[in-house]
Structures are given as C-alpha cells and as structure tokens.
ModelCIF file with pLDDT and N, C-alpha, C, O atoms, coordinates in Angstrom:
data_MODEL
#
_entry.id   MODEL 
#
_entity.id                         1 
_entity.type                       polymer 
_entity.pdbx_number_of_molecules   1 
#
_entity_poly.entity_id                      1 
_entity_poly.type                           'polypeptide(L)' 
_entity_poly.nstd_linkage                   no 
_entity_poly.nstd_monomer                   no 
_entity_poly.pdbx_seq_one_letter_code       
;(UNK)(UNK)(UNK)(UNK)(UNK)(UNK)(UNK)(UNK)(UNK)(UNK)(UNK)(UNK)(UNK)(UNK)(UNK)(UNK)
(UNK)(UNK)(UNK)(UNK)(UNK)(UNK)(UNK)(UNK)(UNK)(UNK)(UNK)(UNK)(UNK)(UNK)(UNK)(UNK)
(UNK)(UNK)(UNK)(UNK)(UNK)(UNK)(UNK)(UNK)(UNK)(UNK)
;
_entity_poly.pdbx_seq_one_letter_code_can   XXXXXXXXXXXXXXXXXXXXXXXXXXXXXXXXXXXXXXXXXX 
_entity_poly.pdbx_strand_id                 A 
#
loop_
_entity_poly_seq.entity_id 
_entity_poly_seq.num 
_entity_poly_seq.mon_id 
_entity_poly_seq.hetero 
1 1  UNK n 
1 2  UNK n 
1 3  UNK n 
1 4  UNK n 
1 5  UNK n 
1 6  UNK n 
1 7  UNK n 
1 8  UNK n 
1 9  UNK n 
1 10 UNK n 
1 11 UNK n 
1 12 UNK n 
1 13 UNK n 
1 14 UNK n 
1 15 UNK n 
1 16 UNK n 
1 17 UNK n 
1 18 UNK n 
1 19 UNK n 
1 20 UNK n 
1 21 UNK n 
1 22 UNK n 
1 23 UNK n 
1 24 UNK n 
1 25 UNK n 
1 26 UNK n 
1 27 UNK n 
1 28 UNK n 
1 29 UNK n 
1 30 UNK n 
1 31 UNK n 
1 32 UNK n 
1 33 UNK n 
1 34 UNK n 
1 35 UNK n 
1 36 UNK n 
1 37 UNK n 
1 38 UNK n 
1 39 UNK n 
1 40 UNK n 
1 41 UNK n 
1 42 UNK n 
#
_struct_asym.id          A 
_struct_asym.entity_id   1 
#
loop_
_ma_qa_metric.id 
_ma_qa_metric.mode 
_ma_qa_metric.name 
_ma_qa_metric.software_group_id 
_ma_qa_metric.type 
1 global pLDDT . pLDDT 
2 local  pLDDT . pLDDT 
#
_ma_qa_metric_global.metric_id      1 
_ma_qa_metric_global.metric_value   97.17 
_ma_qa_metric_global.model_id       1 
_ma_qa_metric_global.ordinal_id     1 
#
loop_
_ma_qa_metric_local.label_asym_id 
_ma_qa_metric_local.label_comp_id 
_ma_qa_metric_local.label_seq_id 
_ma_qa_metric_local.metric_id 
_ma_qa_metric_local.metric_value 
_ma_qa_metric_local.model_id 
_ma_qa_metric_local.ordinal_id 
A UNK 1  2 97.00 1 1  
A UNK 2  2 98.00 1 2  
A UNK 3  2 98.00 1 3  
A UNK 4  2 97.00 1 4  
A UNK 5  2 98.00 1 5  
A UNK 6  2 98.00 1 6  
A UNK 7  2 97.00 1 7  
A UNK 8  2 98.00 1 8  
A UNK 9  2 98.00 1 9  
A UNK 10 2 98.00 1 10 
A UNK 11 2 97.00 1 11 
A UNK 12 2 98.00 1 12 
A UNK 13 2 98.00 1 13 
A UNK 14 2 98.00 1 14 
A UNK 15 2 98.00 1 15 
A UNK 16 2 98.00 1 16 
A UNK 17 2 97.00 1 17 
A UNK 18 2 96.00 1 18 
A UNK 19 2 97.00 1 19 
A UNK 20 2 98.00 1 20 
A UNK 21 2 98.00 1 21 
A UNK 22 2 98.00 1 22 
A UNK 23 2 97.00 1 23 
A UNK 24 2 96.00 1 24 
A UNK 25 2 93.00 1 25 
A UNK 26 2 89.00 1 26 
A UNK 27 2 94.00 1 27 
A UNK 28 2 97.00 1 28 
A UNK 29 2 98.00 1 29 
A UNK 30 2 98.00 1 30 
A UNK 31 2 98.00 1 31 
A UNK 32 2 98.00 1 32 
A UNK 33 2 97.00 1 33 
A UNK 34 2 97.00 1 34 
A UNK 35 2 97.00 1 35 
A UNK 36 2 97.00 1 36 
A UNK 37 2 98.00 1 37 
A UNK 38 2 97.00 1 38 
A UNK 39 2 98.00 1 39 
A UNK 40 2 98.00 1 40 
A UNK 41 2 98.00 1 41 
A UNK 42 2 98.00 1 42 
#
loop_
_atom_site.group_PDB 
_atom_site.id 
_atom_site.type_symbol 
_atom_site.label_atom_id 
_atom_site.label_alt_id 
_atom_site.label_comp_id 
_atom_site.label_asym_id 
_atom_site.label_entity_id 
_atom_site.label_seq_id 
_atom_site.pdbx_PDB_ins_code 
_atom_site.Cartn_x 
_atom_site.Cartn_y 
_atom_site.Cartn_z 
_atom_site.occupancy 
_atom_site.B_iso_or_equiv 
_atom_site.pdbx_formal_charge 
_atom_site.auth_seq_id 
_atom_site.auth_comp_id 
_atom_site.auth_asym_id 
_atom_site.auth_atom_id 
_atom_site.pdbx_PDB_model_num 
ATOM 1   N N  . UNK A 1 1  ? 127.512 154.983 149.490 1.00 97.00 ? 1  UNK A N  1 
ATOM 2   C CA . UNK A 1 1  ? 127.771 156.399 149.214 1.00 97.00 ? 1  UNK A CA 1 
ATOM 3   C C  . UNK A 1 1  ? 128.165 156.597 147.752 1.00 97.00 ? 1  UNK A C  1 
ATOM 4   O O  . UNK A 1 1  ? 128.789 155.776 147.080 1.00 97.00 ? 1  UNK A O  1 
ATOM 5   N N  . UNK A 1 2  ? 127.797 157.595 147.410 1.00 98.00 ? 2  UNK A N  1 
ATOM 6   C CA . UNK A 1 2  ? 128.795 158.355 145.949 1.00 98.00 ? 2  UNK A CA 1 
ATOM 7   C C  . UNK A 1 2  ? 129.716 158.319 145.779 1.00 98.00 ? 2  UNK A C  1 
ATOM 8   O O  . UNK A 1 2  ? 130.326 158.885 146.685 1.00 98.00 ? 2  UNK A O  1 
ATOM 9   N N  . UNK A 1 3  ? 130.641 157.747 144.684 1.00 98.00 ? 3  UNK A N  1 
ATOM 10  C CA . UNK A 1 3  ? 132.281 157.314 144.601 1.00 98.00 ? 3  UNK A CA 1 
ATOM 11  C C  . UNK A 1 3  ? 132.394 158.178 143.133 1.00 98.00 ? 3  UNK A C  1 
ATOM 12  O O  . UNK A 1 3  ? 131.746 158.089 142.091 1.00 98.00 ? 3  UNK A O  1 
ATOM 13  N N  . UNK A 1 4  ? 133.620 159.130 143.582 1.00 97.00 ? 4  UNK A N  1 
ATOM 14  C CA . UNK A 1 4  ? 133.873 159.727 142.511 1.00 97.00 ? 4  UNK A CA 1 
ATOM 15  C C  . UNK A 1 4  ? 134.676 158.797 141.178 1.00 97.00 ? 4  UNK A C  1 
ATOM 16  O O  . UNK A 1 4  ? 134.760 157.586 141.380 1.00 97.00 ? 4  UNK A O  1 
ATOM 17  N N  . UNK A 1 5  ? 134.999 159.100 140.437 1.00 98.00 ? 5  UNK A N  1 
ATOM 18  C CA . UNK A 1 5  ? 135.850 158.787 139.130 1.00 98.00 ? 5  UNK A CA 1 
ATOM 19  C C  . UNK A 1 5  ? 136.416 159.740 138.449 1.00 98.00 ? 5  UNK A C  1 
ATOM 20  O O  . UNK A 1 5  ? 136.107 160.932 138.464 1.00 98.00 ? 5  UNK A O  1 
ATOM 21  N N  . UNK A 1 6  ? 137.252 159.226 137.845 1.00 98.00 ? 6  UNK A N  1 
ATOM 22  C CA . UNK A 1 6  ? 138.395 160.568 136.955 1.00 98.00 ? 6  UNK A CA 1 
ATOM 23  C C  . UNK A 1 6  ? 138.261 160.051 135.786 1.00 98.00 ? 6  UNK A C  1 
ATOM 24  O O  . UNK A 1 6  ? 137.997 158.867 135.573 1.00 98.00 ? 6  UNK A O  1 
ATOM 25  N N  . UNK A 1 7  ? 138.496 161.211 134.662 1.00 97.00 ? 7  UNK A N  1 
ATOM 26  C CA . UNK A 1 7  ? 138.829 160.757 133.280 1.00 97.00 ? 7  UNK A CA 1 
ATOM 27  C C  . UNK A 1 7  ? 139.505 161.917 132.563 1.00 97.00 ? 7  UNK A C  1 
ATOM 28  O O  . UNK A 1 7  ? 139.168 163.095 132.682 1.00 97.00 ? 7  UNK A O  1 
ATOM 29  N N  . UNK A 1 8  ? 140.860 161.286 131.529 1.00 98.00 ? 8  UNK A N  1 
ATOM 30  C CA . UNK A 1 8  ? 141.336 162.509 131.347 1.00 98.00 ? 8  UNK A CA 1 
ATOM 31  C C  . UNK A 1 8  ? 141.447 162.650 129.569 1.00 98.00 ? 8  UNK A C  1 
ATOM 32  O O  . UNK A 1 8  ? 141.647 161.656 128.872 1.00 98.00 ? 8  UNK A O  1 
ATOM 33  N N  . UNK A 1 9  ? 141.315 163.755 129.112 1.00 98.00 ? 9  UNK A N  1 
ATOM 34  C CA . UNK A 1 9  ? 141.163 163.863 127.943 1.00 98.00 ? 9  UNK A CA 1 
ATOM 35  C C  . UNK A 1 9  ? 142.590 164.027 126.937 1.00 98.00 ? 9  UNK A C  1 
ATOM 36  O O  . UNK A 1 9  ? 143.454 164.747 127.438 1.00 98.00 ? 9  UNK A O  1 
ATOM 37  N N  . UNK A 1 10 ? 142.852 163.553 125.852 1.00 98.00 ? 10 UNK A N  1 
ATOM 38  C CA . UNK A 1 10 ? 144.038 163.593 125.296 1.00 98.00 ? 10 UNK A CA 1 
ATOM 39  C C  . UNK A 1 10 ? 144.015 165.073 124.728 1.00 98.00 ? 10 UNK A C  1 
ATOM 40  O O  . UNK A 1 10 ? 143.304 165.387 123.773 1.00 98.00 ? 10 UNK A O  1 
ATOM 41  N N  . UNK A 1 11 ? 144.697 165.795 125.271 1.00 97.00 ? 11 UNK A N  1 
ATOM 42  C CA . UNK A 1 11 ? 145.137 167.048 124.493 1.00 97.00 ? 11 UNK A CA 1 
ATOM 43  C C  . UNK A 1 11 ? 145.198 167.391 123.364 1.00 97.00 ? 11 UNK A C  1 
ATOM 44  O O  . UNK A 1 11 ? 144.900 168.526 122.993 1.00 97.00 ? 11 UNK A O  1 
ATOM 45  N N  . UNK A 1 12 ? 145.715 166.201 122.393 1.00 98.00 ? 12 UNK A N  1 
ATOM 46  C CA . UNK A 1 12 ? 145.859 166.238 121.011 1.00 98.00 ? 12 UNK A CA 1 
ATOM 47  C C  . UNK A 1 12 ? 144.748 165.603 120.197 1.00 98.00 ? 12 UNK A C  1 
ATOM 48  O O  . UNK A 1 12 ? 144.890 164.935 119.173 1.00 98.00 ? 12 UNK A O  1 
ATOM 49  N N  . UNK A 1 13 ? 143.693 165.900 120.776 1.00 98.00 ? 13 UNK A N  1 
ATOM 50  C CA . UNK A 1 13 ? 142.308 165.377 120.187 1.00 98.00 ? 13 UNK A CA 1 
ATOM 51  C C  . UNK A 1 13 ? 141.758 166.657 119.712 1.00 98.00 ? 13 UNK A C  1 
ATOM 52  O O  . UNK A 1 13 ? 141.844 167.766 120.241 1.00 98.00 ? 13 UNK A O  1 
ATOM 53  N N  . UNK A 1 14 ? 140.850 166.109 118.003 1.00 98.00 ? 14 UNK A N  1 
ATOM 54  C CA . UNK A 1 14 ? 140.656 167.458 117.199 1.00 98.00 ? 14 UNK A CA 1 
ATOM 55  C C  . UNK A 1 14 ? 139.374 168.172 117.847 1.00 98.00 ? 14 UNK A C  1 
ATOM 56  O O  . UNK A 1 14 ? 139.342 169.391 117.681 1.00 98.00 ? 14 UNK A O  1 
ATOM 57  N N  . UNK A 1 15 ? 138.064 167.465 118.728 1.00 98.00 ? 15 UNK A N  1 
ATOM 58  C CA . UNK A 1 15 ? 137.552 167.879 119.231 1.00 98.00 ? 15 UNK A CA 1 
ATOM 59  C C  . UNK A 1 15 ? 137.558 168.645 120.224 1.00 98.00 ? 15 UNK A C  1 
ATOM 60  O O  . UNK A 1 15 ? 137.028 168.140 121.214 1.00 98.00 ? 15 UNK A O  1 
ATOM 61  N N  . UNK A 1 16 ? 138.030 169.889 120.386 1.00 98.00 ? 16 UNK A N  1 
ATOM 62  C CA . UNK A 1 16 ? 137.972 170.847 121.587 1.00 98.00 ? 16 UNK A CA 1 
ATOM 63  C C  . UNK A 1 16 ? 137.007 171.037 122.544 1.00 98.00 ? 16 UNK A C  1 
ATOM 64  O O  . UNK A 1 16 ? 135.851 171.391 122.309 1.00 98.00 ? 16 UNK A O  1 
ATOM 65  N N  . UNK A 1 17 ? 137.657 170.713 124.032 1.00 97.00 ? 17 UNK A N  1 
ATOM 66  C CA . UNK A 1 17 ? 136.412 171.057 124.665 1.00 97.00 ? 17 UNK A CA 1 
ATOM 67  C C  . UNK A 1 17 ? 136.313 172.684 124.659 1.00 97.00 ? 17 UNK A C  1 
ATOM 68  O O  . UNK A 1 17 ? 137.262 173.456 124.528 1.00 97.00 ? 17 UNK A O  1 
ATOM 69  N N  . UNK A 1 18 ? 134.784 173.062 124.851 1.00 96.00 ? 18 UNK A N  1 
ATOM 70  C CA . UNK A 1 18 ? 134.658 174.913 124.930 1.00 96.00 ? 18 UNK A CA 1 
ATOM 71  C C  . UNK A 1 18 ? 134.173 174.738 123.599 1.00 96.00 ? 18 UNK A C  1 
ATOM 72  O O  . UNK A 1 18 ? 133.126 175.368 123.450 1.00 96.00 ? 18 UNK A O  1 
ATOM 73  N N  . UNK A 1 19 ? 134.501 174.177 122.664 1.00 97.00 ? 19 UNK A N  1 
ATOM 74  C CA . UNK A 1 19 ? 134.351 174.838 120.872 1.00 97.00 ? 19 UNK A CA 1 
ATOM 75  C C  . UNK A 1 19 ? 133.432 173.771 120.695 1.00 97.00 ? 19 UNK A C  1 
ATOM 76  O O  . UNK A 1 19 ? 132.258 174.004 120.407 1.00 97.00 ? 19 UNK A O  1 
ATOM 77  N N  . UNK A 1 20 ? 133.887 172.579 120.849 1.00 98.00 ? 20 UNK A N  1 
ATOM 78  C CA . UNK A 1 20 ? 132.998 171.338 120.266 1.00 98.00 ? 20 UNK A CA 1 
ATOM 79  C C  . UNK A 1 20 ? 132.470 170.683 121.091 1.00 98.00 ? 20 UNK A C  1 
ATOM 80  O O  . UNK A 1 20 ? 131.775 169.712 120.790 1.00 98.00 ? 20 UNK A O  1 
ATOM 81  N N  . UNK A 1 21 ? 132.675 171.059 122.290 1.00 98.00 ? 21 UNK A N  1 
ATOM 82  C CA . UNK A 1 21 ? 131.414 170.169 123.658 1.00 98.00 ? 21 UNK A CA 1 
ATOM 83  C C  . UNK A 1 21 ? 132.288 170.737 124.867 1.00 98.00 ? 21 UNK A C  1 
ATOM 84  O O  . UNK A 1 21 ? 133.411 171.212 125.040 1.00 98.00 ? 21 UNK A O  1 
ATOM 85  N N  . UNK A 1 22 ? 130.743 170.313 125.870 1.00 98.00 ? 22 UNK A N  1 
ATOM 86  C CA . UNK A 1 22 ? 131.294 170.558 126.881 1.00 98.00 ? 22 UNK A CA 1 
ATOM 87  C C  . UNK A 1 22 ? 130.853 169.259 127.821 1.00 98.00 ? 22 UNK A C  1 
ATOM 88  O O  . UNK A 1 22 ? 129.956 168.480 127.501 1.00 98.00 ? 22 UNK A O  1 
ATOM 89  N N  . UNK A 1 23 ? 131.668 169.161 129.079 1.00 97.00 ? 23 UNK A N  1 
ATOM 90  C CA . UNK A 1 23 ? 131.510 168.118 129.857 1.00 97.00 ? 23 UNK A CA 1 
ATOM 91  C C  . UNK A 1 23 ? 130.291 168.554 130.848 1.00 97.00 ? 23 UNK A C  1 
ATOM 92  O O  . UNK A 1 23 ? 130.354 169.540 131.582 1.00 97.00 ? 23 UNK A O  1 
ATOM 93  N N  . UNK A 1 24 ? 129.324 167.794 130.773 1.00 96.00 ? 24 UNK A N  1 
ATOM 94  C CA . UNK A 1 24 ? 127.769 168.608 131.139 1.00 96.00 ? 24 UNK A CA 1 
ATOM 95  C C  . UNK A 1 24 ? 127.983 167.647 133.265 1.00 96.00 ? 24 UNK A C  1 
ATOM 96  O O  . UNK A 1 24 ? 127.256 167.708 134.256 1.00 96.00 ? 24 UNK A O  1 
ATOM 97  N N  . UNK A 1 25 ? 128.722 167.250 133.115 1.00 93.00 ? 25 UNK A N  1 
ATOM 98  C CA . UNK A 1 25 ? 128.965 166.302 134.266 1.00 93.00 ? 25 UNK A CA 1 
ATOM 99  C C  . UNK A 1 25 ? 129.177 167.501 135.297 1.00 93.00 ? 25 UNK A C  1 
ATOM 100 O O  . UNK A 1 25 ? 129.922 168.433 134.995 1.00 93.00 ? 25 UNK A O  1 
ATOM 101 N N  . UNK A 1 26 ? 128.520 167.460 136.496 1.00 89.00 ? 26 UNK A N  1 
ATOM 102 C CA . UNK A 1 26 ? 129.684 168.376 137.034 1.00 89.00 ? 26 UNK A CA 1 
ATOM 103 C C  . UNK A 1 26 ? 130.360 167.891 138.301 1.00 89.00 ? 26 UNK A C  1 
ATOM 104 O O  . UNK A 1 26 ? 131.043 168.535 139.097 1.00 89.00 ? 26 UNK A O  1 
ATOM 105 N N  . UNK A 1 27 ? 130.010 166.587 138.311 1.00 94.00 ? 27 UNK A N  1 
ATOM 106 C CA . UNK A 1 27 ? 130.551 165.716 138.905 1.00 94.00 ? 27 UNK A CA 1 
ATOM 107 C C  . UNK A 1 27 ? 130.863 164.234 138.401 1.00 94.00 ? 27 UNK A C  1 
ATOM 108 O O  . UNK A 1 27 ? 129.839 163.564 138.266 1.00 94.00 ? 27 UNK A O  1 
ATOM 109 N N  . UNK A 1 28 ? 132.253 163.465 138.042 1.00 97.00 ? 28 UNK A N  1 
ATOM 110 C CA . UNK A 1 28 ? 131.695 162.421 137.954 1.00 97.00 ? 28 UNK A CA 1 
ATOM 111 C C  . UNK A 1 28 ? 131.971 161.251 138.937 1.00 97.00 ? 28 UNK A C  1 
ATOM 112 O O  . UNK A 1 28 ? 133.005 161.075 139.582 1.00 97.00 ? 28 UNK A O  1 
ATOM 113 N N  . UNK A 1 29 ? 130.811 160.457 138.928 1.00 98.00 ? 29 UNK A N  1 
ATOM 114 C CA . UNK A 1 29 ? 130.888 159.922 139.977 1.00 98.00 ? 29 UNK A CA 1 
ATOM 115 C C  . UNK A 1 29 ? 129.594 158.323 139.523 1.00 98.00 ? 29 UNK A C  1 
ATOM 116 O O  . UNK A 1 29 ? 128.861 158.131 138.553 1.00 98.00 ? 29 UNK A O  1 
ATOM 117 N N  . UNK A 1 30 ? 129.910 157.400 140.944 1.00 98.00 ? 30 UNK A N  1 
ATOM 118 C CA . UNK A 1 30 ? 129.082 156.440 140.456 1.00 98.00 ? 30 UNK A CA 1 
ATOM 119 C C  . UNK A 1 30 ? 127.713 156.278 141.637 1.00 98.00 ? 30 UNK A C  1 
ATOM 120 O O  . UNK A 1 30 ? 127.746 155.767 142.756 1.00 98.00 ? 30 UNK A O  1 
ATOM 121 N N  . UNK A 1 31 ? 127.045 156.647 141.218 1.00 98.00 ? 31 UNK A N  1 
ATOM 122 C CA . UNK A 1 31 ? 125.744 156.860 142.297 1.00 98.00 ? 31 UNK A CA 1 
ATOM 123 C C  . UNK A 1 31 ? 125.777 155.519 143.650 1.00 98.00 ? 31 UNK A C  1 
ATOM 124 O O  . UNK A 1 31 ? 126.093 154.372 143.335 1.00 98.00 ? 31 UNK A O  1 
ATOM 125 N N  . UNK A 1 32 ? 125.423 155.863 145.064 1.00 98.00 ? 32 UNK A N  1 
ATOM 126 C CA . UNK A 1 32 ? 125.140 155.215 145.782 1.00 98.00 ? 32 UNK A CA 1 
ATOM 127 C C  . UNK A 1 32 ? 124.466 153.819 145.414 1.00 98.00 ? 32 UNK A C  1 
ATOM 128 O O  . UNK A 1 32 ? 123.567 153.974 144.587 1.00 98.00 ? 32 UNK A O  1 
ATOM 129 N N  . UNK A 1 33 ? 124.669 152.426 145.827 1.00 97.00 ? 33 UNK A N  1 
ATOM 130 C CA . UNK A 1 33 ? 123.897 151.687 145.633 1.00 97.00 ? 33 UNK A CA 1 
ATOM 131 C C  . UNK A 1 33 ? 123.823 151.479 144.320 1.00 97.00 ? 33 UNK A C  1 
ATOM 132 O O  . UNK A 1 33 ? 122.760 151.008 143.914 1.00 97.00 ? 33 UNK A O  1 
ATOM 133 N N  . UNK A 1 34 ? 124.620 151.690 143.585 1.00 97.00 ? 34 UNK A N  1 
ATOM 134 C CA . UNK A 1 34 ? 124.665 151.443 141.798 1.00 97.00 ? 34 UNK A CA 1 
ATOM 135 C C  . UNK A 1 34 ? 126.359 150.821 141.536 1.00 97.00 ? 34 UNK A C  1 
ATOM 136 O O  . UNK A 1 34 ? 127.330 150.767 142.292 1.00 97.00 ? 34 UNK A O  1 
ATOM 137 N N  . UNK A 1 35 ? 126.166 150.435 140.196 1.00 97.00 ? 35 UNK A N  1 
ATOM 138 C CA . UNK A 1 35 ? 127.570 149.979 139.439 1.00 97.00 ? 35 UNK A CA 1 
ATOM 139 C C  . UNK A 1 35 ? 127.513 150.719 138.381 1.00 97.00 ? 35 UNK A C  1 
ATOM 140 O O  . UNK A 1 35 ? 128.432 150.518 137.588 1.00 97.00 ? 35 UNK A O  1 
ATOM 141 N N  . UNK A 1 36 ? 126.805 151.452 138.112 1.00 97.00 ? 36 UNK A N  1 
ATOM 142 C CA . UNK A 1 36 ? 126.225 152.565 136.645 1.00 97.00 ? 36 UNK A CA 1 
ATOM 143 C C  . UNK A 1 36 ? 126.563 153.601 136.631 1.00 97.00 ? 36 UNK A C  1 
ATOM 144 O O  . UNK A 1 36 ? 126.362 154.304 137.621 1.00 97.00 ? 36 UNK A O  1 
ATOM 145 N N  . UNK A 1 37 ? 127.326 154.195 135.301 1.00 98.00 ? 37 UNK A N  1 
ATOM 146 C CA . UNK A 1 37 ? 127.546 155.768 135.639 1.00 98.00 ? 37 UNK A CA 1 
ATOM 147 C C  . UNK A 1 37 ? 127.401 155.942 133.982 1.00 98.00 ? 37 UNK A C  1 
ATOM 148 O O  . UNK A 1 37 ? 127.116 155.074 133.157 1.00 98.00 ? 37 UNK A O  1 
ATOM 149 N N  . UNK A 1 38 ? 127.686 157.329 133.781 1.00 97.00 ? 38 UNK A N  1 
ATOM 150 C CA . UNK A 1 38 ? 127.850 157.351 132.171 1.00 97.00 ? 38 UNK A CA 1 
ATOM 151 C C  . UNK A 1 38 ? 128.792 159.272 132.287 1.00 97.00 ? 38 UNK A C  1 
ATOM 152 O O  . UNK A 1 38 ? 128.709 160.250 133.030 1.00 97.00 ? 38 UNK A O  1 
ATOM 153 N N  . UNK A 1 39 ? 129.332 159.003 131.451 1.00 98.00 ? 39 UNK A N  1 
ATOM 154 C CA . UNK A 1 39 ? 130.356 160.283 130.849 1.00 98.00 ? 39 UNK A CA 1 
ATOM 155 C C  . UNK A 1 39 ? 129.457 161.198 129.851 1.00 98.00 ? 39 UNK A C  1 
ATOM 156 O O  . UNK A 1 39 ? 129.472 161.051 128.629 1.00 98.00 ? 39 UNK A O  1 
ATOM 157 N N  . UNK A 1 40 ? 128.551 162.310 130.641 1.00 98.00 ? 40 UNK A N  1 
ATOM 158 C CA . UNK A 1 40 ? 127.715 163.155 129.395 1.00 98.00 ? 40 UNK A CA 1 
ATOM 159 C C  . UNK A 1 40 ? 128.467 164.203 129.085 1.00 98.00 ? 40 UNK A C  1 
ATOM 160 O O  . UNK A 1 40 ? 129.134 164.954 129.795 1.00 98.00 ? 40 UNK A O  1 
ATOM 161 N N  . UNK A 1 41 ? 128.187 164.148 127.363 1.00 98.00 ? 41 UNK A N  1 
ATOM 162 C CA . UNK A 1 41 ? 129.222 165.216 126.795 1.00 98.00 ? 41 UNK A CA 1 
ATOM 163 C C  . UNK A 1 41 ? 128.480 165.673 126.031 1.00 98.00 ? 41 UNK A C  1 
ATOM 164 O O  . UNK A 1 41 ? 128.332 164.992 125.016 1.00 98.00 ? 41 UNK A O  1 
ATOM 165 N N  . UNK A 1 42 ? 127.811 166.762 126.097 1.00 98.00 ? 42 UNK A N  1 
ATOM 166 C CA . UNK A 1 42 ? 127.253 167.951 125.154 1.00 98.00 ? 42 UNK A CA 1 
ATOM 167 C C  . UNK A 1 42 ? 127.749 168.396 123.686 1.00 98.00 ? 42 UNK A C  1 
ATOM 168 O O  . UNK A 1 42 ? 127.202 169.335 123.107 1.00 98.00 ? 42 UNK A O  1 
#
C-alpha cells in the first residue's frame, strides 16, 4: 500500500512558500511496492 511521510519546513528560511514555491505534492507519500519517493517543489 501507499505510506505517507511528513516533512517540515524551517520557518526561518528566506525562501517563502506562496512567494517563492509551492509544494506541488499533494500528497506525500511512498508509492505501493516502491522504496522511491521525491519532495516536488515548484
């Protein structure tokens, strides 16, 4: 099955999300039958 994952962003980072990217993920997670995932950031 699909296994989610968390990741959390440091607040005090100069890149803003909304202004300077967005997290295009809208889930993250590690696909069935895989060890592979990747963090897409726009």
């Amino acid at each position: 099955t699909d296994r989610e994952f968390s990741i959390k962003f440091d607040p005090n980072s100069t890149l803003k999300e909304g202004t300077h990217f967005v997290l295009e993920n809208d889930k993250l997670f590690v696909p069935a039958d895989s060890t592979k995932s990747s963090v897409s950031i726009k």
